[in-house]
C-alpha atoms as a PDB file:
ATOM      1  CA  UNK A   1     -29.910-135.679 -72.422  1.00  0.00           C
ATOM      2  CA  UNK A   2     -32.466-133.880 -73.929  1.00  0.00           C
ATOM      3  CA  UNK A   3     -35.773-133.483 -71.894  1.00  0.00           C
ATOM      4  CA  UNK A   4     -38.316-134.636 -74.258  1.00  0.00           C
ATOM      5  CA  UNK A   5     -35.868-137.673 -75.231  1.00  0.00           C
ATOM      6  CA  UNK A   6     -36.225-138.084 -70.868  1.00  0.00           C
ATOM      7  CA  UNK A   7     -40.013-137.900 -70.785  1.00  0.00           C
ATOM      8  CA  UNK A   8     -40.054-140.660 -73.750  1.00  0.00           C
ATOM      9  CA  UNK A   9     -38.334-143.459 -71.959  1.00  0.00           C
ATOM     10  CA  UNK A  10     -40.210-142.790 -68.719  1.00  0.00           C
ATOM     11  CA  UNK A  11     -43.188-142.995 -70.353  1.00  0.00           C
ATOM     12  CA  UNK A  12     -42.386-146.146 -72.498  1.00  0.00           C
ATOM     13  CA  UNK A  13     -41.213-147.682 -69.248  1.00  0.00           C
ATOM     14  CA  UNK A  14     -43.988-146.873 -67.280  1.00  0.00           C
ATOM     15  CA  UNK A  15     -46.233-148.377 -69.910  1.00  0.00           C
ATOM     16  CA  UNK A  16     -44.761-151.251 -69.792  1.00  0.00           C
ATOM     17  CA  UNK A  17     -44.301-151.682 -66.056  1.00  0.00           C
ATOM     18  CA  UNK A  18     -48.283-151.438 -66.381  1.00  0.00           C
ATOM     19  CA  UNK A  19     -48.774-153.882 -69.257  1.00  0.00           C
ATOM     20  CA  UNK A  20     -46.617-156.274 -66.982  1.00  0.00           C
ATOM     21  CA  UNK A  21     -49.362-155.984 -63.766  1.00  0.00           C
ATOM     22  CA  UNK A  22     -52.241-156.013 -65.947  1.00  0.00           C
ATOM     23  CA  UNK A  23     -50.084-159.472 -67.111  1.00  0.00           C
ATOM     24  CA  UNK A  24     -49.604-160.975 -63.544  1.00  0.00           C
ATOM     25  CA  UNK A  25     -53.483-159.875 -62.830  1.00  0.00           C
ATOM     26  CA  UNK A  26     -54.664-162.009 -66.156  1.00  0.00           C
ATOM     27  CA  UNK A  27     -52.509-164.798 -65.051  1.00  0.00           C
ATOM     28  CA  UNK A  28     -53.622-164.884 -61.221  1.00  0.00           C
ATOM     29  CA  UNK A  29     -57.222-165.612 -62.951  1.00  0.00           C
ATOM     30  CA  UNK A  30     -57.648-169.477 -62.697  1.00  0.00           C
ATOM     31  CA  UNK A  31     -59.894-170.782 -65.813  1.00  0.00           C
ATOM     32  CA  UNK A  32     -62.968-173.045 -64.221  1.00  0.00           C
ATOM     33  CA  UNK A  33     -62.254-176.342 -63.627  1.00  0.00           C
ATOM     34  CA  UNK A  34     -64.629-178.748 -65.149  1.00  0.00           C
ATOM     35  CA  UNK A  35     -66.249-181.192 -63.186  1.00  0.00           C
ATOM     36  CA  UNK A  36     -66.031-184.750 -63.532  1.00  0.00           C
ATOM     37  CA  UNK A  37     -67.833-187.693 -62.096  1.00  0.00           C
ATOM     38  CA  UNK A  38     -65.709-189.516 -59.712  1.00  0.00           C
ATOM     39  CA  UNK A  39     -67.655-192.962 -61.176  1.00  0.00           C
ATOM     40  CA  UNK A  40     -66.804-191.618 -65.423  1.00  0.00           C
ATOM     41  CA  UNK A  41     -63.252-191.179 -64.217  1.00  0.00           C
ATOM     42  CA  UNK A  42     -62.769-194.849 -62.965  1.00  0.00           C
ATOM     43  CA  UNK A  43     -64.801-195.787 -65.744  1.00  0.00           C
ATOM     44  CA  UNK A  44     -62.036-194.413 -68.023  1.00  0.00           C
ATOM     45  CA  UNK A  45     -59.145-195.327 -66.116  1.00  0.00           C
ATOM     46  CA  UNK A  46     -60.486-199.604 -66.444  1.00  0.00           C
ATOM     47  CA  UNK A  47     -60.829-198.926 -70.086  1.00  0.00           C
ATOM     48  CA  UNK A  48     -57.297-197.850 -70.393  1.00  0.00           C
ATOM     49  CA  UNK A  49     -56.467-200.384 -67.963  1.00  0.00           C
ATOM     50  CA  UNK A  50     -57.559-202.972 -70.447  1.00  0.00           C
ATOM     51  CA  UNK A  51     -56.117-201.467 -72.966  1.00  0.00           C
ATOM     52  CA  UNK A  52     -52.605-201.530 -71.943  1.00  0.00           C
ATOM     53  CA  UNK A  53     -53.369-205.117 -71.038  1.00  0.00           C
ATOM     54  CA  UNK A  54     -53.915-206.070 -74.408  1.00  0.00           C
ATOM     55  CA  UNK A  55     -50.831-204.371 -75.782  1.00  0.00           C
ATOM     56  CA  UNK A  56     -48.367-205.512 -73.023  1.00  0.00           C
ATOM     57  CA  UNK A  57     -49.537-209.250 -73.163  1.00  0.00           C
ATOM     58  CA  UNK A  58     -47.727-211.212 -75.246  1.00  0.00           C
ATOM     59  CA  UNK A  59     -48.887-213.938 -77.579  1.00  0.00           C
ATOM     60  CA  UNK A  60     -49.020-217.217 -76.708  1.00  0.00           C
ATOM     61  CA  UNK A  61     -47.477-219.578 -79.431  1.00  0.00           C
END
């Protein structure tokens, strides 16, 4: 094999062993949570609540 044809695939394989680290570093990053009032969440969850109510119950004839 020729020598420069050598050099070529080390190099493309090298950059790409990099691309896959910088990759798993980008990953590792968590995005920030945003917070959320414990009161506005059960707020939300009794709306729904109702909600599904109203769609389960059936009518009364």
């Amino acid at each position: 094999m020729k020598e420069s044809a050598l050099v070529a695939i080390m190099g493309a394989v090298s950059t790409y062993i990099q691309q896959e680290e910088v990759t798993k570093a980008f990953a590792a990053l968590t995005p920030p949570q945003a917070q959320m009032s414990p009161w506005r969440l059960f707020g939300h969850q009794e709306l729904m609540r109702t909600r599904t109510k109203r769609r389960t119950k059936r009518p009364s004839r």
